[in-house]
C-alpha atoms as a PDB file:
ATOM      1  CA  UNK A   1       0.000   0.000   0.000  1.00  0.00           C
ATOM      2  CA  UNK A   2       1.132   3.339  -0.902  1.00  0.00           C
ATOM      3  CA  UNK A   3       0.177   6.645   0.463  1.00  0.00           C
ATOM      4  CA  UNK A   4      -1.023   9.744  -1.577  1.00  0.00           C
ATOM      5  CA  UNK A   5      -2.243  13.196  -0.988  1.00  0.00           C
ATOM      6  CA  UNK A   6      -5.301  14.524  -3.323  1.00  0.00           C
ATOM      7  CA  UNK A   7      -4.623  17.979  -4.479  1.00  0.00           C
ATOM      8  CA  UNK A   8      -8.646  18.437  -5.286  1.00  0.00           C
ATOM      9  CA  UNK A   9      -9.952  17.426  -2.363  1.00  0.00           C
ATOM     10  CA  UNK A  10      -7.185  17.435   0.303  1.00  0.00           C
ATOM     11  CA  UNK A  11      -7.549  13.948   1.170  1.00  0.00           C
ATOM     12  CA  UNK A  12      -4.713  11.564   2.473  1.00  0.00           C
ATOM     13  CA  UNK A  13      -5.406   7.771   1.931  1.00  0.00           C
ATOM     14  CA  UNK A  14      -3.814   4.289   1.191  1.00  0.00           C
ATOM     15  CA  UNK A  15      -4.288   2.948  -2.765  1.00  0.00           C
ATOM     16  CA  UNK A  16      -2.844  -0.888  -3.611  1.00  0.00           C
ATOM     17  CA  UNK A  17       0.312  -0.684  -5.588  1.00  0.00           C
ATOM     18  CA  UNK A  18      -1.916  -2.334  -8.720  1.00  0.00           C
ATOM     19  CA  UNK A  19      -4.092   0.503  -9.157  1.00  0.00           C
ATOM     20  CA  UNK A  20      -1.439   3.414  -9.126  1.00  0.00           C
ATOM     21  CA  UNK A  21      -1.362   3.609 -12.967  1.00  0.00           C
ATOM     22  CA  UNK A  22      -5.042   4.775 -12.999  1.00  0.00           C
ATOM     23  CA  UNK A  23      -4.618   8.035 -10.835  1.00  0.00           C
ATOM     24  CA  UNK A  24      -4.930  11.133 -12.405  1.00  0.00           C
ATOM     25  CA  UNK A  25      -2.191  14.116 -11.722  1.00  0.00           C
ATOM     26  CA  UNK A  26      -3.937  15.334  -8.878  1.00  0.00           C
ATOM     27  CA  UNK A  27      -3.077  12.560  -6.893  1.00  0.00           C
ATOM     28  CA  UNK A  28       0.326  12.721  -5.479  1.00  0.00           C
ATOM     29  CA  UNK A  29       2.169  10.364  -3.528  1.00  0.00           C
ATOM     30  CA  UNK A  30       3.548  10.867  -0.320  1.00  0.00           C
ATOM     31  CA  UNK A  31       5.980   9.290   2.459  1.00  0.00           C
ATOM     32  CA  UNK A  32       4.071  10.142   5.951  1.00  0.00           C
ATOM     33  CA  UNK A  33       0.735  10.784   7.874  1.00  0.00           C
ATOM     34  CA  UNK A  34       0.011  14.176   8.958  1.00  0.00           C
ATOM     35  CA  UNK A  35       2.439  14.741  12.012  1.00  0.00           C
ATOM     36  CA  UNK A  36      -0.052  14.952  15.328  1.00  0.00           C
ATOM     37  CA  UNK A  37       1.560  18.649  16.239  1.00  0.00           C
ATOM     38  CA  UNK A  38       2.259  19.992  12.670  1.00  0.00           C
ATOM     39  CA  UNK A  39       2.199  23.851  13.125  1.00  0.00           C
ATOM     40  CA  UNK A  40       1.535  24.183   9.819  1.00  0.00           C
ATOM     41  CA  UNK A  41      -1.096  22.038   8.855  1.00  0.00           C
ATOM     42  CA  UNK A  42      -2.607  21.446  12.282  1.00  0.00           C
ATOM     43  CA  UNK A  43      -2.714  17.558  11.181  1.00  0.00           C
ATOM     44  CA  UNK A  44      -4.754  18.152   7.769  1.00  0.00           C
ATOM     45  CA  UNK A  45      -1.755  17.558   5.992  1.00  0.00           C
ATOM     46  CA  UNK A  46      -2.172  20.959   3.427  1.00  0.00           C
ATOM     47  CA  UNK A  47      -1.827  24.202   4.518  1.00  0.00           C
ATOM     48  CA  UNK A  48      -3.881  26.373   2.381  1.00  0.00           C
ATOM     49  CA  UNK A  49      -6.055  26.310  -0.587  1.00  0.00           C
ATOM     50  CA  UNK A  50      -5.038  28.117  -3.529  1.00  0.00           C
ATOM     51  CA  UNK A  51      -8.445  29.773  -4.533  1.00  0.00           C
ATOM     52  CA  UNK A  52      -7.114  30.584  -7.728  1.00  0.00           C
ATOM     53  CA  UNK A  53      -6.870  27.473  -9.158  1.00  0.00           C
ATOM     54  CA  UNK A  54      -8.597  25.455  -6.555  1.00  0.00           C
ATOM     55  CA  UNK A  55      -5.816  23.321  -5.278  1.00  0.00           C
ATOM     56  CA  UNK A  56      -5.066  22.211  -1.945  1.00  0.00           C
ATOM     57  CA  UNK A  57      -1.249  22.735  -0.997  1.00  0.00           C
ATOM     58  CA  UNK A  58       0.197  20.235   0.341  1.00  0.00           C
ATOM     59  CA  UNK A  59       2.223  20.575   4.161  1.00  0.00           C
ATOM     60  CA  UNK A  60       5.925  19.706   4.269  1.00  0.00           C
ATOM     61  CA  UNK A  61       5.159  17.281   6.830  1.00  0.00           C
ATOM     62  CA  UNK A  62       3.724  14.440   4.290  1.00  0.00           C
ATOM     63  CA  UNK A  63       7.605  14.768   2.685  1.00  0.00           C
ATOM     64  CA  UNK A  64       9.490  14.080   5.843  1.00  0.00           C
ATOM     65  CA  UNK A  65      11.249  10.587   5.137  1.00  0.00           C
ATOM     66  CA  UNK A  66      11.448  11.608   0.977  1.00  0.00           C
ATOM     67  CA  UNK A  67      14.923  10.407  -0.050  1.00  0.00           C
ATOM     68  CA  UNK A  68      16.089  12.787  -3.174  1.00  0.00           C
ATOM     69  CA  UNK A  69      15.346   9.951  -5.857  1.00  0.00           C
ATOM     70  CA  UNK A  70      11.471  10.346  -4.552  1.00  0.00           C
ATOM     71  CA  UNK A  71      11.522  14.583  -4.665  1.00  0.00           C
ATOM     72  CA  UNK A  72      13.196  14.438  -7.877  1.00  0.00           C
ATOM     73  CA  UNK A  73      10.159  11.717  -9.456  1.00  0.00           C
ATOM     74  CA  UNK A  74       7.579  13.697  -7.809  1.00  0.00           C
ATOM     75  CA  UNK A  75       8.676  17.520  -8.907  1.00  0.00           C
ATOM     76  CA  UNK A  76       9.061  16.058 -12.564  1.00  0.00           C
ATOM     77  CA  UNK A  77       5.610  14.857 -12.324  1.00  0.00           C
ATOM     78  CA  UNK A  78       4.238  18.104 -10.912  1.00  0.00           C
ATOM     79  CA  UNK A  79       6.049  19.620 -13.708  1.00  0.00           C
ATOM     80  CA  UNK A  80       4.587  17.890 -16.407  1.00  0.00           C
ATOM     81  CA  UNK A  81       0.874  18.727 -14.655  1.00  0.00           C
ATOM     82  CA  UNK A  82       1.751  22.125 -14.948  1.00  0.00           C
ATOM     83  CA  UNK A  83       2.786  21.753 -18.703  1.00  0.00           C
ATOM     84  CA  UNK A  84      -0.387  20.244 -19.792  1.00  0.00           C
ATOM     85  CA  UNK A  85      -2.403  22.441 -18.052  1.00  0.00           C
ATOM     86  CA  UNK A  86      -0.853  25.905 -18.796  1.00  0.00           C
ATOM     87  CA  UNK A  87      -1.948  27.675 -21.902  1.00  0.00           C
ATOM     88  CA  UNK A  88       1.650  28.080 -24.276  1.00  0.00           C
ATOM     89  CA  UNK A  89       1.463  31.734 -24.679  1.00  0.00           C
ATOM     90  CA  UNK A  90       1.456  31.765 -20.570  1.00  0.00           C
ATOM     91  CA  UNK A  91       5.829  30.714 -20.871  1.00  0.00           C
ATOM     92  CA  UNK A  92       6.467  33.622 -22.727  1.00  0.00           C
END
């Protein structure tokens, strides 16, 4: 079982490695639980919503035990979310 963070609805659950393929971008996997006396987060595991785009934003807490190989997999995915969601005339 693998954790993830939704970045729609600000939910933290467990998915079965076998069904992983089938998440959208949204869904973004992380390495702990909520920590019981984030200051940030207050244990919700995001800190704000972005009311711009509607996104919750995820606390640095879920990211604790992330070894670099993890950050780098994750911020490439993140990346190409951002890609394929950005109009093209928006990079210039």
């Amino acid at each position: 079982m693998k954790k993830f963070f939704s970045a729609f609805s600000g939910q933290i659950y467990d998915l079965d490695e076998k069904y992983t393929n089938q998440l959208d971008c949204g869904q973004l996997e992380i390495t702990n639980k909520p920590k019981s006396g984030c200051k940030h987060c207050y244990s919700k595991g995001y800190t704000y919503k972005d009311t711009k785009t509607g996104h919750f934003i995820m606390c640095k807490c879920l990211l604790k035990d992330a070894s670099p190989a993890f950050l780098r997999k994750s911020s490439e995915h993140q990346i190409q979310d951002v890609q394929m969601h950005t109009k093209k005339d928006s990079f210039n």
